[in-house]
Protein backbone atom coordinates (compact mmCIF):
# COMPACT_ATOMS: atom_id res chain seq x y z
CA UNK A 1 -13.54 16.32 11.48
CA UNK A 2 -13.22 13.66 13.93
CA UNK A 3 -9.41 13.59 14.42
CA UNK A 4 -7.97 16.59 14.86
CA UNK A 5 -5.15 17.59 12.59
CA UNK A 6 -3.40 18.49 15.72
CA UNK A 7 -3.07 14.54 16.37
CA UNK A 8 -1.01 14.13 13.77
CA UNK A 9 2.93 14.54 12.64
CA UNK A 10 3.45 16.99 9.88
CA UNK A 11 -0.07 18.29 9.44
CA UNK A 12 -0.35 21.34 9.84
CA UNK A 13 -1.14 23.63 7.47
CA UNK A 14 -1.66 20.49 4.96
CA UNK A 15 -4.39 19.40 3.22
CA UNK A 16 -3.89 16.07 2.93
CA UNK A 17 -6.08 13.40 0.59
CA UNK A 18 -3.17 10.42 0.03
CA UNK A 19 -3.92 8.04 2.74
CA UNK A 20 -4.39 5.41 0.41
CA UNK A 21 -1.10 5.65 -0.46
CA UNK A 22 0.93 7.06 2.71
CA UNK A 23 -1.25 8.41 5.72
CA UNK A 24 0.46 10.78 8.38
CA UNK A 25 1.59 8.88 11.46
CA UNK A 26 0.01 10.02 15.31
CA UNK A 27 2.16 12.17 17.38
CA UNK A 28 1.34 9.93 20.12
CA UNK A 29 3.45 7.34 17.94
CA UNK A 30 6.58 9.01 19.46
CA UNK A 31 5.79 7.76 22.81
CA UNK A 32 5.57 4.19 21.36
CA UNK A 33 8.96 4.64 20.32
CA UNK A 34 10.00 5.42 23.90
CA UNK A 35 8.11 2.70 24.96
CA UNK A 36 9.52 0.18 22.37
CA UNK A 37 12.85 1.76 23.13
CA UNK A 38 13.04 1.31 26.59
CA UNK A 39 11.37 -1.94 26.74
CA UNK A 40 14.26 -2.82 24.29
CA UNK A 41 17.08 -1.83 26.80
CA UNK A 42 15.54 -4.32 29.54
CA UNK A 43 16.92 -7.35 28.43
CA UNK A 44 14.98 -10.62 28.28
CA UNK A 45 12.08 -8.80 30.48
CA UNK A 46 11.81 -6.46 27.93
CA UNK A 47 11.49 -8.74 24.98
CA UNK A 48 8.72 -10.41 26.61
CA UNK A 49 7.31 -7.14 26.51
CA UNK A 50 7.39 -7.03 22.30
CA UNK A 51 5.70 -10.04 22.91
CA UNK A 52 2.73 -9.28 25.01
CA UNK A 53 2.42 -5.81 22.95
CA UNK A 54 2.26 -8.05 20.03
CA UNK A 55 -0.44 -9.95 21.44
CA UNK A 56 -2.32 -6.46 22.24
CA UNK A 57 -2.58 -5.32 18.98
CA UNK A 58 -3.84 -9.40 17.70
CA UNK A 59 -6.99 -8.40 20.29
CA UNK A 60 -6.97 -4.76 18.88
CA UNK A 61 -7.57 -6.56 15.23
CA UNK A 62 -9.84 -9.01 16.54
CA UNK A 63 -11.90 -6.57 17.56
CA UNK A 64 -12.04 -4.64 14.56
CA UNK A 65 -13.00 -7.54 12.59
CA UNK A 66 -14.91 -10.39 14.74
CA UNK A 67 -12.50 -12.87 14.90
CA UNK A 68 -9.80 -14.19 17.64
CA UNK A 69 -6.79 -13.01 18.67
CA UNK A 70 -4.71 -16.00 17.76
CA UNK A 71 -6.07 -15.94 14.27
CA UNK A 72 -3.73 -13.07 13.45
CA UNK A 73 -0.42 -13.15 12.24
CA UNK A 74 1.84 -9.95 12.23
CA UNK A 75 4.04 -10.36 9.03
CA UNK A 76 6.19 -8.64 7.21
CA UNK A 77 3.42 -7.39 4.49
CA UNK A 78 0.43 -8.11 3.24
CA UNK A 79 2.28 -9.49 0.11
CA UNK A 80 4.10 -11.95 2.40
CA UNK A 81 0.56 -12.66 3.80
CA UNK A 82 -0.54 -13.25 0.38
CA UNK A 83 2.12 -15.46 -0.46
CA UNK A 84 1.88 -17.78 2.92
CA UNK A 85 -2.16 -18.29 2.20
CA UNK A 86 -1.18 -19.63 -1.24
CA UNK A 87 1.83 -21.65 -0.27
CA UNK A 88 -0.36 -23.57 2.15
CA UNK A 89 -1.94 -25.46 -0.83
CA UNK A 90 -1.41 -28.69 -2.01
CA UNK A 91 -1.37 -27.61 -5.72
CA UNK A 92 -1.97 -30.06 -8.36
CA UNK A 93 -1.43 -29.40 -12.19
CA UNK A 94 -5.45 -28.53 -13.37
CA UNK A 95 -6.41 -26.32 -10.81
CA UNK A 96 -7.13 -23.18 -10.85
CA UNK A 97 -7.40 -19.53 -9.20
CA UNK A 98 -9.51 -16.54 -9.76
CA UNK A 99 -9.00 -13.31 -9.54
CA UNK A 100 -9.85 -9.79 -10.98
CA UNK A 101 -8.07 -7.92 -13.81
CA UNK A 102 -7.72 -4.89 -11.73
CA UNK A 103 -6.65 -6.34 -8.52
CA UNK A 104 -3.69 -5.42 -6.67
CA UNK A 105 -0.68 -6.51 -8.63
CA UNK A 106 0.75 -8.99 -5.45
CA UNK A 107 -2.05 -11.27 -5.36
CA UNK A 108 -2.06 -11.22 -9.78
CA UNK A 109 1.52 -11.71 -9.61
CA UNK A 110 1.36 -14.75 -7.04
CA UNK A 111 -1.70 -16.08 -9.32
CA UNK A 112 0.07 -15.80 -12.32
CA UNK A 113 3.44 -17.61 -10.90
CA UNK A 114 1.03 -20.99 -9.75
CA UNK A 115 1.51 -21.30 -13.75
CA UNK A 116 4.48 -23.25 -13.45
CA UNK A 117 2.90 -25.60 -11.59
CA UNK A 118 0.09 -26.22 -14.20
CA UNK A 119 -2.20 -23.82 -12.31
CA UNK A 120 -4.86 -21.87 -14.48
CA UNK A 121 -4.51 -18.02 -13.21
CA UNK A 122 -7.99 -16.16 -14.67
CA UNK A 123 -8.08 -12.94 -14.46
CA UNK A 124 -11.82 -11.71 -14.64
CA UNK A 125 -11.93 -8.68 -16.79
CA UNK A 126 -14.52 -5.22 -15.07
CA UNK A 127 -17.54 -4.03 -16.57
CA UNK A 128 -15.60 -0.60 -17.49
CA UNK A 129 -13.83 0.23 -14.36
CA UNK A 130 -15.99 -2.23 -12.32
CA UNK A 131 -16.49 -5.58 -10.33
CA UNK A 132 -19.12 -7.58 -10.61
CA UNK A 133 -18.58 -10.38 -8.03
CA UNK A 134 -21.05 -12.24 -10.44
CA UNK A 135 -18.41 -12.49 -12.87
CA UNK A 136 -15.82 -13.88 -10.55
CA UNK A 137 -18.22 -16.24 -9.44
CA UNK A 138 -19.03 -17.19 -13.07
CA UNK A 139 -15.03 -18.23 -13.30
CA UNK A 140 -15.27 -20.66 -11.13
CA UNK A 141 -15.54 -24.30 -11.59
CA UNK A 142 -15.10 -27.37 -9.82
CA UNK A 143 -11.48 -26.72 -9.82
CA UNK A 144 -11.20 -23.80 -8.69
CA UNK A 145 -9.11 -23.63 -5.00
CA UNK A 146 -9.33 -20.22 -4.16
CA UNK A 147 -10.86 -16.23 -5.40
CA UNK A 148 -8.44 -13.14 -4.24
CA UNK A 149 -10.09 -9.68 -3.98
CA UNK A 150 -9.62 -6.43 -2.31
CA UNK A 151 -13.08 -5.02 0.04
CA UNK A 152 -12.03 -1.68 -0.94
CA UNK A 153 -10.50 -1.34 -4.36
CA UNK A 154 -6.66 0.63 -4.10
CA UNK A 155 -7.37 1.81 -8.21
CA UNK A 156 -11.31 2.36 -8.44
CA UNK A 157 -12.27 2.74 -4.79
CA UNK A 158 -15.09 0.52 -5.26
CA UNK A 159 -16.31 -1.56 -2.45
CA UNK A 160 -17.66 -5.36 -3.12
CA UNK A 161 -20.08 -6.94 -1.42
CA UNK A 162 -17.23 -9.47 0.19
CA UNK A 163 -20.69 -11.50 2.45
CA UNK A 164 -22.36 -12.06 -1.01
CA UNK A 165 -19.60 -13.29 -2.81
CA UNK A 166 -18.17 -15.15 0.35
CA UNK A 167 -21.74 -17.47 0.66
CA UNK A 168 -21.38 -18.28 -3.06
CA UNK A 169 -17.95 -19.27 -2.82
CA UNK A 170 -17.91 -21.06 0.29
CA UNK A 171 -21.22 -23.51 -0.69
CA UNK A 172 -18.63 -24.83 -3.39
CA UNK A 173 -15.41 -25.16 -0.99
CA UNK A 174 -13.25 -22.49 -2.48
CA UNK A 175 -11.06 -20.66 -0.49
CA UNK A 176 -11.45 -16.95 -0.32
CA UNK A 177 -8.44 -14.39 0.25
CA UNK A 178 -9.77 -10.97 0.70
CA UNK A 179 -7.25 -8.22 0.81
CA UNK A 180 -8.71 -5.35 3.64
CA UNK A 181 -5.98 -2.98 2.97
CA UNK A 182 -8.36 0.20 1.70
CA UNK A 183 -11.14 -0.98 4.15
CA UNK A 184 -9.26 -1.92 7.42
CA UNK A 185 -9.51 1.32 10.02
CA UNK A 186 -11.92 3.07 7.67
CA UNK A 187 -15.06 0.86 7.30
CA UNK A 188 -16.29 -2.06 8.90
CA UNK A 189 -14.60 -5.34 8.34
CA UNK A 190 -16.55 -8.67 8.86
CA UNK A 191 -13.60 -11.32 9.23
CA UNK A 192 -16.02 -14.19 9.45
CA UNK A 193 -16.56 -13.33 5.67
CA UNK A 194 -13.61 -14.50 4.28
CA UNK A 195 -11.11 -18.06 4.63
CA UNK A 196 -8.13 -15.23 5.05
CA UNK A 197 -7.44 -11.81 5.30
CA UNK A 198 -4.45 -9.86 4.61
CA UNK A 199 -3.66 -5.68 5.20
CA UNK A 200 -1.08 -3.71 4.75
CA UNK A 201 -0.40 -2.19 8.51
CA UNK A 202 0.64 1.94 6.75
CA UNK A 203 -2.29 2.85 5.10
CA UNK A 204 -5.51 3.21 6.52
CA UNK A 205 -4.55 2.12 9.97
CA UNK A 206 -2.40 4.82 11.01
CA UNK A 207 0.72 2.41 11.01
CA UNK A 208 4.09 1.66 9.17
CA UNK A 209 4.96 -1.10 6.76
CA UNK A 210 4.42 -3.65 8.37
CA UNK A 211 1.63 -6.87 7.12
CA UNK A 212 -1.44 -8.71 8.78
CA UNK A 213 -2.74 -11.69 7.89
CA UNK A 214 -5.96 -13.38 9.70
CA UNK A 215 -6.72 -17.32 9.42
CA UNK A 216 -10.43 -17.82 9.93
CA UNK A 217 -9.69 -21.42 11.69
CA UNK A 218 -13.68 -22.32 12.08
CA UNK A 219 -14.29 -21.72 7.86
CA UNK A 220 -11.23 -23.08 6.58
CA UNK A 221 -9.31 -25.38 9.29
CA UNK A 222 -6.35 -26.22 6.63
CA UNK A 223 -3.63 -24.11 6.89
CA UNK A 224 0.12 -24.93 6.38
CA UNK A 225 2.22 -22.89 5.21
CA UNK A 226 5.45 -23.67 3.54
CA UNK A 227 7.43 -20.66 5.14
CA UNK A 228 8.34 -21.99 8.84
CA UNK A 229 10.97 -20.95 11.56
CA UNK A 230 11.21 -20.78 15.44
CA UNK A 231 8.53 -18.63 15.84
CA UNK A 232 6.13 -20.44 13.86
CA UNK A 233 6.13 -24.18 15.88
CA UNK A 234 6.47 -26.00 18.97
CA UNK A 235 9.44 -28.33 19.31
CA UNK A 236 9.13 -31.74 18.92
CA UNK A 237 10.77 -34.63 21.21
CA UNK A 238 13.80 -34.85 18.46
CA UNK A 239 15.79 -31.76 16.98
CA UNK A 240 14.51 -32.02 13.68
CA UNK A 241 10.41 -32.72 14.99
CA UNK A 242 7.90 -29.91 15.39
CA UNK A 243 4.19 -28.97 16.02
CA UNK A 244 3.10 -25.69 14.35
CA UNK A 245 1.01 -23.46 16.06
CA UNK A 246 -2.59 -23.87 16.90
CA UNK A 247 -3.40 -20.34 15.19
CA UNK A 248 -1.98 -17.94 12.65
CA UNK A 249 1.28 -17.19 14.80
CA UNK A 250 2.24 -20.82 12.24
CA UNK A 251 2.29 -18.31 9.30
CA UNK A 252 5.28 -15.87 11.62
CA UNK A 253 8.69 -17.60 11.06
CA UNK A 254 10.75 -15.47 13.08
CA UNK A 255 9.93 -12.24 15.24
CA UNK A 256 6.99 -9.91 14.31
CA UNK A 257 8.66 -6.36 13.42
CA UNK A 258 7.87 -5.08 16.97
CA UNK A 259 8.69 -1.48 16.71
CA UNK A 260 6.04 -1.51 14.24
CA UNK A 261 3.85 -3.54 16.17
CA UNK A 262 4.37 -0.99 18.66
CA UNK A 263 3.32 1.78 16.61
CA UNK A 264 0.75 0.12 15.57
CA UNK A 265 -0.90 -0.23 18.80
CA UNK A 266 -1.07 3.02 19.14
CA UNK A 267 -3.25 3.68 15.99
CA UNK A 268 -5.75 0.79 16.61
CA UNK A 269 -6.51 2.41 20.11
CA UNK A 270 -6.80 5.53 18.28
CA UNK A 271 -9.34 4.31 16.05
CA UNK A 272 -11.39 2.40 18.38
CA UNK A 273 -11.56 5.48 21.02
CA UNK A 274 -13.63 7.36 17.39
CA UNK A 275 -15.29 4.49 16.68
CA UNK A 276 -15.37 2.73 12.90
CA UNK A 277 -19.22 3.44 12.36
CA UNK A 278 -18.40 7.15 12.66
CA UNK A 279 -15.10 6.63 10.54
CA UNK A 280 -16.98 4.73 7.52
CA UNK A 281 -19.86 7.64 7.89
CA UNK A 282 -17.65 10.03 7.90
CA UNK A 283 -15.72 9.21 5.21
CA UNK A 284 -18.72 8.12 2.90
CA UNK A 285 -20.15 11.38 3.23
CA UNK A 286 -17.67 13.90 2.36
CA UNK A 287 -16.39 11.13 -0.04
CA UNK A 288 -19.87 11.25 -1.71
CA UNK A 289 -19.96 15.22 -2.15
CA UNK A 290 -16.28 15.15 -3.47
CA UNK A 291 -17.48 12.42 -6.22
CA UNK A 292 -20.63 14.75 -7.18
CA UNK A 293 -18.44 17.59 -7.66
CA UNK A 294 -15.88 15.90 -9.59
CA UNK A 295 -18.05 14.23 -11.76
CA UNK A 296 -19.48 18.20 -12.31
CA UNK A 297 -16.41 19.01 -13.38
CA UNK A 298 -16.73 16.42 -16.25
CA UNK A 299 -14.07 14.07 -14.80
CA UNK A 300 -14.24 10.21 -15.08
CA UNK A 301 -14.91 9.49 -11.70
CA UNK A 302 -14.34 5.17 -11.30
CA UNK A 303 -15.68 5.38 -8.04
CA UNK A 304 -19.23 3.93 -7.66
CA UNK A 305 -22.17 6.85 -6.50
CA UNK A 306 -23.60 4.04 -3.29
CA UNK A 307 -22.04 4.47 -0.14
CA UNK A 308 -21.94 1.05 0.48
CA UNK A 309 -20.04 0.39 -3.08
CA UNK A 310 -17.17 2.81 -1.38
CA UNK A 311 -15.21 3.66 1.30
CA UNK A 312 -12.60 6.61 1.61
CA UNK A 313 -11.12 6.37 -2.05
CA UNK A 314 -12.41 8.63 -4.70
CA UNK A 315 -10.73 8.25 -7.88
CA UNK A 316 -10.64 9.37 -11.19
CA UNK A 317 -8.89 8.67 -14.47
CA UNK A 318 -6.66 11.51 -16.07
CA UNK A 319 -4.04 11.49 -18.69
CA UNK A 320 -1.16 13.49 -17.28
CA UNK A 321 -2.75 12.17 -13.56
CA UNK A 322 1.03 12.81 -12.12
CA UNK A 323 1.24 16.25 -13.05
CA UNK A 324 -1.87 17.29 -11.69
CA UNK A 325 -0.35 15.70 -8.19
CA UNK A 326 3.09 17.79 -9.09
CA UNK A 327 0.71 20.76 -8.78
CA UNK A 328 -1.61 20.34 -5.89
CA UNK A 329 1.47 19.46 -3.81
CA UNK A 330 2.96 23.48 -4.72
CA UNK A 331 -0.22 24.44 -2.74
CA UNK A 332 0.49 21.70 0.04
CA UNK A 333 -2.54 19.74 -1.28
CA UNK A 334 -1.53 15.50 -1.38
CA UNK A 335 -3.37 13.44 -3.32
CA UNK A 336 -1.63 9.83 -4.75
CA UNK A 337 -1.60 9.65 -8.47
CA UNK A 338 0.04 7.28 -10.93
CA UNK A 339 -0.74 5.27 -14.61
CA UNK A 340 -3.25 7.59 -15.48
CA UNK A 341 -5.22 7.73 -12.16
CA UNK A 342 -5.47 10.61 -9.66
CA UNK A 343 -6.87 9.03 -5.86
CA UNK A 344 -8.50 11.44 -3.23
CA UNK A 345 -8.62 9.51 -0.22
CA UNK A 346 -11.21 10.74 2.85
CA UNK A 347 -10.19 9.76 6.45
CA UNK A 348 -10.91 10.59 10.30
CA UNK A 349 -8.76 13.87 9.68
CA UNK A 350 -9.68 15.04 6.58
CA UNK A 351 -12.93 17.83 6.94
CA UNK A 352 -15.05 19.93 4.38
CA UNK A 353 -12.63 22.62 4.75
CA UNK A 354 -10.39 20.40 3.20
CA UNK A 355 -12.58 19.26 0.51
CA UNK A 356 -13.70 22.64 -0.36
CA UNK A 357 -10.00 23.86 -0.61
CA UNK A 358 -9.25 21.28 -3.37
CA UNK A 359 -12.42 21.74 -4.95
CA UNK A 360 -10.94 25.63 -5.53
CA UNK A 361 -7.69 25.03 -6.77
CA UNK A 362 -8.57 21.82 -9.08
CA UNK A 363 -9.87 23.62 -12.32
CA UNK A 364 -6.70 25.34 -12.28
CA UNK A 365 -4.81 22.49 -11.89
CA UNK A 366 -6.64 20.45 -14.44
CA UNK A 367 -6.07 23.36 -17.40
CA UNK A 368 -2.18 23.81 -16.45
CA UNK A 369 -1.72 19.81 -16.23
CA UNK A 370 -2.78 19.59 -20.05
């Protein structure tokens, strides 16, 4: 284990594999509060103070992923991020986006609603539960604008080789929008990979709901987005004129949701002080024994066997997949299950104690869930 349960609110005694879906928060998190709190009672000094927090975690991220500081935005999710990337494009009636059939329903759903505005939306269909980037790459055509995917898949837990499909897609000048939420805090994260970024802030990071979004200003230097508000420009010489912002901060309208951003601090410090490279390991390995013993169990595991094709998420398909949640949580076991698919997730504080406990209780569960 190489975060002590201890860390962590509401732990104890828990065995807990439902990060990807709602991770515990740090008890150290309480004293961000304070902090927050107080910084909050201090008038305008103390809203300066969101401010420069805010601008700590944009250097925590950058150094997560290889890119600046002022090429983050802190939104309100990574659906809003989703939605600013694709409102920044001039969209003419023709082109079209790509995306896969399994992908996280925010980025379909913003696909599929370019439609009215004579935009193709393809959805590339899996080999079985799979990816093949080859296939999304096969979509495309000369009018293709832009390819969402996820690093780390939220359904299968399959990882894609983002660098691979990133050279292919950027020789043709189409965007690429890669969504890090499953990978971000767990495995390594190349940001110069992708035109944009997005994560959700609650899941593997240790945080609450709150969104990122990255602009990677060298690859792709067009970015506008519709959305704009105080926050997002510099005024102009007349009350109506306005320059938006040199770097992402253009995509946040208003204020960043600083108690959050607060919080989130916290985590990111957390998570550098371990180390990524010994989080991805980590979770790779017990990940991988979990998958062999499921799959010896004769479930259908979705999850790819290479440790590169993965990162924490281990999932499997299974018809009454809620029920069998219903009855690991009587024994203070989490896992995240829903349509049909039951997800083990493997972080920093999850250890082969852990694993082994589930492994002894699951064959009961799976007869009494039908």
């Amino acid at each position: 284990m190489l975060a002590p349960k201890s860390d962590f609110i509401g732990l104890e005694g828990i065995t807990h594999l439902a990060t990807g879906g709602q991770p515990p928060l740090l008890k150290a998190q309480r004293q961000a509060f304070e902090a927050y709190a107080e910084h909050k009672a201090r008038g305008f000094p103390g809203y300066y103070a969101h401010w420069e927090v805010a601008q700590e975690v944009r250097r925590g991220l950058a150094a997560m992923t290889g890119l600046a500081a002022d090429d983050f935005a802190l939104v309100g999710s990574a659906s809003a991020g989703i939605a600013s990337v694709l409102s920044s494009f001039d969209w003419r009636a023709g082109d079209n986006v790509v995306t896969s059939a399994l992908e996280y329903a925010s980025g379909r759903y913003a696909f599929a609603r370019l439609k009215g505005l004579g935009v193709e939306a393809r959805m590339v269909e899996p080999n079985g539960w799979l990816v093949d980037i080859d296939d999304l790459i096969a979509a495309c055509d000369a009018g293709t604008r832009i390819v969402y995917v996820s690093q780390v898949s939220y359904l299968t837990g399959q990882a894609l080789d983002i660098a691979a499909l990133s050279a292919a897609l950027h020789r043709r000048g189409i965007a690429l929008l890669v969504d890090v939420s499953h990978a971000l805090g767990v495995v390594p994260v190349d940001g110069g990979a992708a035109d944009f970024m997005v994560s959700a802030g609650y899941k593997w990071l240790f945080g609450t709901q709150t969104g990122i979004l990255a602009w990677n200003r060298p690859r792709w230097p067009d970015f506008n987005p519709l959305g704009i508000g105080w926050s997002s420009a510099n005024p102009g010489a007349t009350p109506a004129s306005y320059e938006l912002k040199a770097g992402a901060g253009r995509a946040e309208a208003g204020n960043p949701n600083h108690l959050d951003v607060y919080l989130l601090r916290t985590s990111l410090n957390y998570l550098a002080d371990i180390g990524i490279n010994r989080i991805a390991d980590h979770a790779r390995t017990l990940g991988g024994a979990l998958r062999h013993e499921l799959i010896d169990l004769g479930l259908s595991v979705t999850t790819p066997e290479a440790a590169q094709a993965r990162a924490g998420n281990i999932c499997f398909t299974h018809a009454t997949a809620e029920r069998l949640m219903a009855l690991a949580a009587q024994d203070d076991i989490l896992l995240w299950a829903d349509s049909g698919r039951v997800r083990l997730s493997v972080h920093a504080f999850v250890d082969a104690e852990d694993i082994a406990r589930l492994l002894e209780r699951l064959p009961e569960y799976l007869r009494n869930a039908g």
